[in-house]
Protein backbone atom coordinates (compact mmCIF):
# COMPACT_ATOMS: atom_id res chain seq x y z
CA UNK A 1 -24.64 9.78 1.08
CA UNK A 2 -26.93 7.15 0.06
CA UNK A 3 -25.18 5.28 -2.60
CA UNK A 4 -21.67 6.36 -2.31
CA UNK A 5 -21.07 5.59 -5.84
CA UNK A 6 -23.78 7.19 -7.64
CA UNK A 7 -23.58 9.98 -5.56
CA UNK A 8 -19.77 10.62 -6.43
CA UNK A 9 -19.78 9.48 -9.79
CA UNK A 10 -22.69 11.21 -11.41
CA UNK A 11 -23.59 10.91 -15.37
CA UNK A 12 -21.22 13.81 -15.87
CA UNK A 13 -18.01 12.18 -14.39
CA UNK A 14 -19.14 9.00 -16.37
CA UNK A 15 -18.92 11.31 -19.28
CA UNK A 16 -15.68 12.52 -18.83
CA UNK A 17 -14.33 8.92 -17.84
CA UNK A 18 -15.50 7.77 -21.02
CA UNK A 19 -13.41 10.52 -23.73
CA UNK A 20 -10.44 9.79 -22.14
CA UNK A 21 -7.96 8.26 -23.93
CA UNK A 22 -6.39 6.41 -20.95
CA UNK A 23 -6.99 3.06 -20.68
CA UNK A 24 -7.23 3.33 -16.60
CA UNK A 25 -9.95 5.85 -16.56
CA UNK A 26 -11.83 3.47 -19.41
CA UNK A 27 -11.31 0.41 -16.91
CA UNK A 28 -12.72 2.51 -13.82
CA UNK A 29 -15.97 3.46 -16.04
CA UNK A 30 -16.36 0.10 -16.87
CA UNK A 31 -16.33 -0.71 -13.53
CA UNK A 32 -18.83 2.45 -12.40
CA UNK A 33 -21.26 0.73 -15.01
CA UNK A 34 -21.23 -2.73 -13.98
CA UNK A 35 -24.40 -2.74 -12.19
CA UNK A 36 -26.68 -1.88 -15.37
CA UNK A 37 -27.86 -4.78 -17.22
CA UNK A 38 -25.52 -7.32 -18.46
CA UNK A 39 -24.17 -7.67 -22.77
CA UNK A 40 -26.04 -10.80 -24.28
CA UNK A 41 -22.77 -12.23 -24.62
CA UNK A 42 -21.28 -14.73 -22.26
CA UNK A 43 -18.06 -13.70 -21.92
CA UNK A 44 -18.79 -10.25 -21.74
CA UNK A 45 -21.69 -10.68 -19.39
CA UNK A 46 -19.03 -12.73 -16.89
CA UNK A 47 -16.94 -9.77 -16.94
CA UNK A 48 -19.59 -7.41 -16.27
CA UNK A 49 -20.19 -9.66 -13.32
CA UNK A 50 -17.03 -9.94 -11.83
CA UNK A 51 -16.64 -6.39 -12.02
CA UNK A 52 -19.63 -5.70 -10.43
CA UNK A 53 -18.77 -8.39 -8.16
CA UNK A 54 -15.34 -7.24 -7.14
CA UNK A 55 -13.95 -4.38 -7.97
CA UNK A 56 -17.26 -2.63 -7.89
CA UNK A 57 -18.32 -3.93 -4.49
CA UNK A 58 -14.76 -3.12 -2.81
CA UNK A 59 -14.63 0.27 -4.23
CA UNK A 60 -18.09 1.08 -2.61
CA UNK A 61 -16.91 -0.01 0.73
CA UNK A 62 -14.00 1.67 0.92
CA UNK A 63 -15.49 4.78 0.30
CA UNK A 64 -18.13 4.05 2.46
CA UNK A 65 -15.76 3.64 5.32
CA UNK A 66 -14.18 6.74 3.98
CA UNK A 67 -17.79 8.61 3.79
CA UNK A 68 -17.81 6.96 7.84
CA UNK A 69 -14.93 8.60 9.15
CA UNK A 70 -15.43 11.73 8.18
CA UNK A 71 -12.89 11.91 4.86
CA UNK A 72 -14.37 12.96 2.66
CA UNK A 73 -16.16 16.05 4.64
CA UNK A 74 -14.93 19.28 6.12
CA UNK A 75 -12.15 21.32 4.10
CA UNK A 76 -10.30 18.46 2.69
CA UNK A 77 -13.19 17.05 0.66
CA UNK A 78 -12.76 19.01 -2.02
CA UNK A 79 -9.86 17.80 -3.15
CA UNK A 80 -10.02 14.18 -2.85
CA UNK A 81 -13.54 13.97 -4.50
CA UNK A 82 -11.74 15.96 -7.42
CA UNK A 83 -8.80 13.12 -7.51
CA UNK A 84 -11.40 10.43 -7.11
CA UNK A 85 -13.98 11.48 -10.16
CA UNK A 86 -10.92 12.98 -11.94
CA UNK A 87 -9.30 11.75 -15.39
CA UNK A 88 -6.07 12.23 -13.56
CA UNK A 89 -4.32 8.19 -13.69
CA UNK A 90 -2.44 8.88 -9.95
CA UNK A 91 -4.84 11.09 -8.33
CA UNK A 92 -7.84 8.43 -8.30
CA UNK A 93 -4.36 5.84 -7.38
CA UNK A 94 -3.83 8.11 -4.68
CA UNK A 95 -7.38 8.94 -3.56
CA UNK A 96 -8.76 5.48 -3.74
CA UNK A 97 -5.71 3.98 -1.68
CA UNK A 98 -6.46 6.79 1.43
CA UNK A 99 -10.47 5.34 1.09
CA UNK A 100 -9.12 1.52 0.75
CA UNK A 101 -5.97 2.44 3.93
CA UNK A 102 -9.00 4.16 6.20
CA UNK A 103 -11.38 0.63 4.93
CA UNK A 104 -8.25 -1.63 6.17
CA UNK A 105 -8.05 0.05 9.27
CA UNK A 106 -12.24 0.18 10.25
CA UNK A 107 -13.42 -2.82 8.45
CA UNK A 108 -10.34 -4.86 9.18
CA UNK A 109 -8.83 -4.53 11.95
CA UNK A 110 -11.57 -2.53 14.06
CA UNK A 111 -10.22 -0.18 14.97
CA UNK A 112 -11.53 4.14 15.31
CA UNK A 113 -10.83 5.95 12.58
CA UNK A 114 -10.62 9.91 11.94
CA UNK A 115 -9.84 11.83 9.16
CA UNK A 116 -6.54 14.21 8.60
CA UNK A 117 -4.09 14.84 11.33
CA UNK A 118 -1.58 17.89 11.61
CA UNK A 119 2.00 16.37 10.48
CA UNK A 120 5.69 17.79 10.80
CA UNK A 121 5.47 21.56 9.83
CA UNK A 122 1.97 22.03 9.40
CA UNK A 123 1.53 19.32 7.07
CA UNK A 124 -1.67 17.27 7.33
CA UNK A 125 -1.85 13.39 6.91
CA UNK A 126 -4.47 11.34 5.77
CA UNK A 127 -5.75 9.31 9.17
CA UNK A 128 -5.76 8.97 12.94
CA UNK A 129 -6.13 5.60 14.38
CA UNK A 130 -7.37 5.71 17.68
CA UNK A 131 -5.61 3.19 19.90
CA UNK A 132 -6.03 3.47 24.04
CA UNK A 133 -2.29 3.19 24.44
CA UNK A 134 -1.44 5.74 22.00
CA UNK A 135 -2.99 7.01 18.73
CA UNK A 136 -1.61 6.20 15.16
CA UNK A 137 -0.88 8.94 12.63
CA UNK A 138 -1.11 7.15 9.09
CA UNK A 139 0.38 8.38 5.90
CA UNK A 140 -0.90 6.76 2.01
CA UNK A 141 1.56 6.54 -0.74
CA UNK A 142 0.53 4.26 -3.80
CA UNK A 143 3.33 3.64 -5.45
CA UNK A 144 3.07 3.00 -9.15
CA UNK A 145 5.40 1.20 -11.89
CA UNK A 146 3.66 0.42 -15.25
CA UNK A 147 4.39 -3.62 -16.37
CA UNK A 148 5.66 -3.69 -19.45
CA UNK A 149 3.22 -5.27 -22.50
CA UNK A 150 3.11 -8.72 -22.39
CA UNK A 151 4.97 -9.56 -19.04
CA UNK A 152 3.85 -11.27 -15.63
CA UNK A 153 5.49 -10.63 -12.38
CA UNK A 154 8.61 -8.90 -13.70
CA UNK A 155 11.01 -6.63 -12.03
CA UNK A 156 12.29 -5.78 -8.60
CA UNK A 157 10.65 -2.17 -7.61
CA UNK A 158 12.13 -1.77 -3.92
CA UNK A 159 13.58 1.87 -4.72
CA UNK A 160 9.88 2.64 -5.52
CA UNK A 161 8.93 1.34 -2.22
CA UNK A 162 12.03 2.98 -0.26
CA UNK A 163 11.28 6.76 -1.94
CA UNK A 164 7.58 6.89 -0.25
CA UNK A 165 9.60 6.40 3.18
CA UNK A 166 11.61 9.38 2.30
CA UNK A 167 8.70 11.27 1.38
CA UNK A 168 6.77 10.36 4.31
CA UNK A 169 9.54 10.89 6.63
CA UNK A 170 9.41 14.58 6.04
CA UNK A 171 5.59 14.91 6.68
CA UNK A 172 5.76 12.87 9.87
CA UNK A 173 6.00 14.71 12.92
CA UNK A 174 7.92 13.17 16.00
CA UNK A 175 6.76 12.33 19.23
CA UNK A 176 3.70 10.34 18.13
CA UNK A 177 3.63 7.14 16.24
CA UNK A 178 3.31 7.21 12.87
CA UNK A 179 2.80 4.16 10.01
CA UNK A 180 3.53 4.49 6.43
CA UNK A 181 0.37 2.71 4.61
CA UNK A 182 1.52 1.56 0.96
CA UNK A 183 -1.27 0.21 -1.71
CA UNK A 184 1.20 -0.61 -4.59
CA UNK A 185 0.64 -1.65 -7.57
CA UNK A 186 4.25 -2.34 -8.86
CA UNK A 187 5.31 -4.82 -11.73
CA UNK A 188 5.42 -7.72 -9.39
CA UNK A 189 3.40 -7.62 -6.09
CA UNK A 190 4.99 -7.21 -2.97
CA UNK A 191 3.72 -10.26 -1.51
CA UNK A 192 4.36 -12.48 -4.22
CA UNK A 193 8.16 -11.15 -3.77
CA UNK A 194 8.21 -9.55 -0.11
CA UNK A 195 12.17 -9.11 -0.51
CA UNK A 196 11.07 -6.08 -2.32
CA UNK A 197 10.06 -4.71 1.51
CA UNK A 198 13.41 -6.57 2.81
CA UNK A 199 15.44 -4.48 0.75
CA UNK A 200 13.68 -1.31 0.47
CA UNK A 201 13.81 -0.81 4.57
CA UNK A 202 16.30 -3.50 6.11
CA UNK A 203 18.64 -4.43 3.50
CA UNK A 204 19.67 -7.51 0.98
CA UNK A 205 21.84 -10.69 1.41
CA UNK A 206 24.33 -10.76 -1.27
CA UNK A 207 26.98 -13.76 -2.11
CA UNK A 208 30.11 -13.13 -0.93
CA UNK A 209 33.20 -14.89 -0.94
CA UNK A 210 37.28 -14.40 -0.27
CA UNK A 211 39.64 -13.21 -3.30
CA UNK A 212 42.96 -13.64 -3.65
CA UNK A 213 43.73 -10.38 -4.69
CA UNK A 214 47.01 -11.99 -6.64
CA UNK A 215 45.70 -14.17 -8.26
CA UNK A 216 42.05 -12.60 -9.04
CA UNK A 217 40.66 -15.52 -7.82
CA UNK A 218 38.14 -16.99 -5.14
CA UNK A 219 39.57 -19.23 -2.16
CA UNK A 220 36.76 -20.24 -0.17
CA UNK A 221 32.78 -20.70 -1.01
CA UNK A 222 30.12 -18.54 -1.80
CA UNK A 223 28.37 -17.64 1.21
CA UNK A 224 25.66 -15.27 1.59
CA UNK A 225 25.98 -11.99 3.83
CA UNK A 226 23.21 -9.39 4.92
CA UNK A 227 24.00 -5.97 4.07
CA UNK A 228 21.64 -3.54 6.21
CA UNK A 229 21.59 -0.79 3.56
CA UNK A 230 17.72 -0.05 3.99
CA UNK A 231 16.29 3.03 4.66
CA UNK A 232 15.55 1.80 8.23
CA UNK A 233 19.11 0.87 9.06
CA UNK A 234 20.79 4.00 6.83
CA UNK A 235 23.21 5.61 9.02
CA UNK A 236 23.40 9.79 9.46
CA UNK A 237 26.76 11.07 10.23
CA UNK A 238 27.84 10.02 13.64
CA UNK A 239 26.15 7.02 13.37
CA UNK A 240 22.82 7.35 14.08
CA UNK A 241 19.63 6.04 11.84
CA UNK A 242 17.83 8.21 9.75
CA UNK A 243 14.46 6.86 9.43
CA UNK A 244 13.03 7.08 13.34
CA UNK A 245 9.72 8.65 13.20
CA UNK A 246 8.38 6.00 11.14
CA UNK A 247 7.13 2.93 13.36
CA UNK A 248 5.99 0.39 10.52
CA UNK A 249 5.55 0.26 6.90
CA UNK A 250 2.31 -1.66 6.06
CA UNK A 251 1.60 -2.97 2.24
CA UNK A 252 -1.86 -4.05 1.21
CA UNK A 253 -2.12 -5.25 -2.05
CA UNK A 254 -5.63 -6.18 -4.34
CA UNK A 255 -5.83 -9.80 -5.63
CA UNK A 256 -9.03 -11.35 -7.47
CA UNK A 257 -9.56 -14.13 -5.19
CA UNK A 258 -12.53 -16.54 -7.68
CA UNK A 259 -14.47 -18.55 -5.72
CA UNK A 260 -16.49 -21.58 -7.30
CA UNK A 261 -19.46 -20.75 -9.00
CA UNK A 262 -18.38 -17.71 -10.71
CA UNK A 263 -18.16 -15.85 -7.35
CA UNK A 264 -15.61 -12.81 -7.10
CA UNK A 265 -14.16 -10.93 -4.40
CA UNK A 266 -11.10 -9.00 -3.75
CA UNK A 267 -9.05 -10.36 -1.38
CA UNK A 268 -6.19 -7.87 0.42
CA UNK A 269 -2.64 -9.16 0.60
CA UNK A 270 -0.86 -7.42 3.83
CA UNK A 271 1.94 -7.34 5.38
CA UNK A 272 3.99 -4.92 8.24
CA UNK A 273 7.69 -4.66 8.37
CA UNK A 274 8.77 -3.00 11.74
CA UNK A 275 10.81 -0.39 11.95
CA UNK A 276 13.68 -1.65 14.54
CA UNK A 277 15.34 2.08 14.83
CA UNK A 278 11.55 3.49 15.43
CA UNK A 279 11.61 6.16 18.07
CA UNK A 280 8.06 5.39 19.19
CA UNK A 281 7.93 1.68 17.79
CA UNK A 282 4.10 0.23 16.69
CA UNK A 283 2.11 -2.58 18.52
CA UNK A 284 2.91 -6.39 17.09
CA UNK A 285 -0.97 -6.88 18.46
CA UNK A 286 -2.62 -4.32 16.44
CA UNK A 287 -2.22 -6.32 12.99
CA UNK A 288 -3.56 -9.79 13.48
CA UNK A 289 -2.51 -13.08 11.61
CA UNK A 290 -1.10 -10.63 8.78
CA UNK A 291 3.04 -11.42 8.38
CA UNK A 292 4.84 -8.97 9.76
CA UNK A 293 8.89 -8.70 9.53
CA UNK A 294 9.85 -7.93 13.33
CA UNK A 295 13.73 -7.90 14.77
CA UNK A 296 14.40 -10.65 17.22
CA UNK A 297 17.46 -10.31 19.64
CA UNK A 298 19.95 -9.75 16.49
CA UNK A 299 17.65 -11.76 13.62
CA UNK A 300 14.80 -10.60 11.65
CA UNK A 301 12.49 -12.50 10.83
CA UNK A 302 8.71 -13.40 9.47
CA UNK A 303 6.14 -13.74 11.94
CA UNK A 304 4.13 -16.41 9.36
CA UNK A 305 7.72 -17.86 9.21
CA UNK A 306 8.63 -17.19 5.80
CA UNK A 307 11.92 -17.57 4.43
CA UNK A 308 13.70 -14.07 4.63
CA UNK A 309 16.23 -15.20 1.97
């Protein structure tokens, strides 16, 4: 494809980009055009260049690893080229993150990638990772909450996490092992607070402490208790868990990572919670140094050894 960005995003898509009125598709042509010559001012030519630098330079490798694997050929091209040079807010969210989940997965952790496997039903998924013990079917959801104007790292979005399990659930077929890969972009990142993925699929700790029902009063200390209320541990009727064709939930996450000198890249923030219910569980070994939250006899824990609670 040559340049995969100026192939895909031609002078007409730049066109559209630009008479939007959403502030997103303004912010992605600023980024398209970050490579022509830089304002005279300062502080707008620094932001030209970490554009260029960051956003624009990730963007063209993921879809270069995309353009690699095949994704964006053969019948299913179509649409995700349309999402990705679309006005559409959530279908660029959605394309990009299948082009950034099929760049973690090649780039990353090296492993063979191929586009689109059959799901549950006839469905089709967005990736097959190749493995020699067993192949990976991979799902993308990119999961989206809005932070309100003039807040930081505000709110607790685990129910927005725990609905693209349900979702993916029903397109996952069983018998093969399948990963849901999230790229959210929620109102406080998931690895900034990763109890967001503790309660979303496991469950929370909550203080808890005896009442005298009487009296309407407390007799002993606060202590805190786990409740395993999370989609992985959610109980059918007779007992058994709902959630077993999914193996692992993976989250990668953008961050601006500003090097000295005025150097930008973007770094990726990931981490895997296990499924402990999984019918056809997914390798520890595949992910690397990234955390991953893994059951241990009757514990769960961090693999980086982070605090749970």
């Amino acid at each position: 494809m040559g340049d995969v960005l100026t192939t895909l995003f031609t002078p007409d898509v730049l066109s559209r980009l630009g008479s939007s009125p959403s502030p997103l598709a303004q912010w992605r042509r600023e980024i398209l055009t970050a490579s022509e010559p830089p304002p005279s001012s300062p502080e707008a030519a620094m932001r030209v260049r970490r554009l260029r630098a960051a956003h624009r330079a990730a963007w063209e490798g993921y879809l270069t690893a995309a353009h690699a694997c095949g994704l964006l050929d053969g019948e299913s091209r179509n649409d995700l080229r349309a999402r990705l040079t679309g006005k559409d807010d959530a279908g660029f969210r959605s394309a990009m993150a299948e082009c950034l989940a099929c760049w973690f997965f090649a780039a990353k952790l090296g492993l063979p990638v191929e586009p689109r496997p059959s799901g549950r039903g006839g469905s089709v998924l967005e990736l097959l990772i190749r493995l020699s013990d067993g192949d990976l079917h991979a799902e993308v959801k990119a999961p989206y909450r809005e932070l309100p104007a003039g807040r930081i790292g505000y709110g607790d979005d685990s129910d927005a996490l725990a609905k693209c399990l349900e979702q993916a659930e029903k397109q996952f077929a069983k018998g093969v092992r399948n990963v849901l890969f999230l790229v959210p972009r929620l109102r406080t990142q998931v690895f900034a607070l990763s109890r967001q993925l503790i309660q979303a699929f496991h469950g929370e700790f909550r203080f808890v402490a005896p009442i005298d029902v009487a009296k309407g009063e407390a007799v002993g200390p606060l202590r805190p208790e786990f409740f395993p209320e999370g989609r992985f541990l959610k109980l059918r009727r007779g007992g058994k868990p709902c959630y077993t064709r999914v193996g692992a939930v993976i989250s990668v996450e953008e961050d601006i990572d500003e090097s000295p000198g005025d150097h930008w890249v973007i770094a990726h923030k990931a981490m895997v919670v296990h499924n402990p219910e999984a019918m056809d569980p997914i390798p520890e070994s595949i992910w690397g140094a990234y955390p991953q939250l893994v059951r241990r006899g009757e514990r769960i824990e961090w693999t980086d050894g982070r605090r749970i609670f």
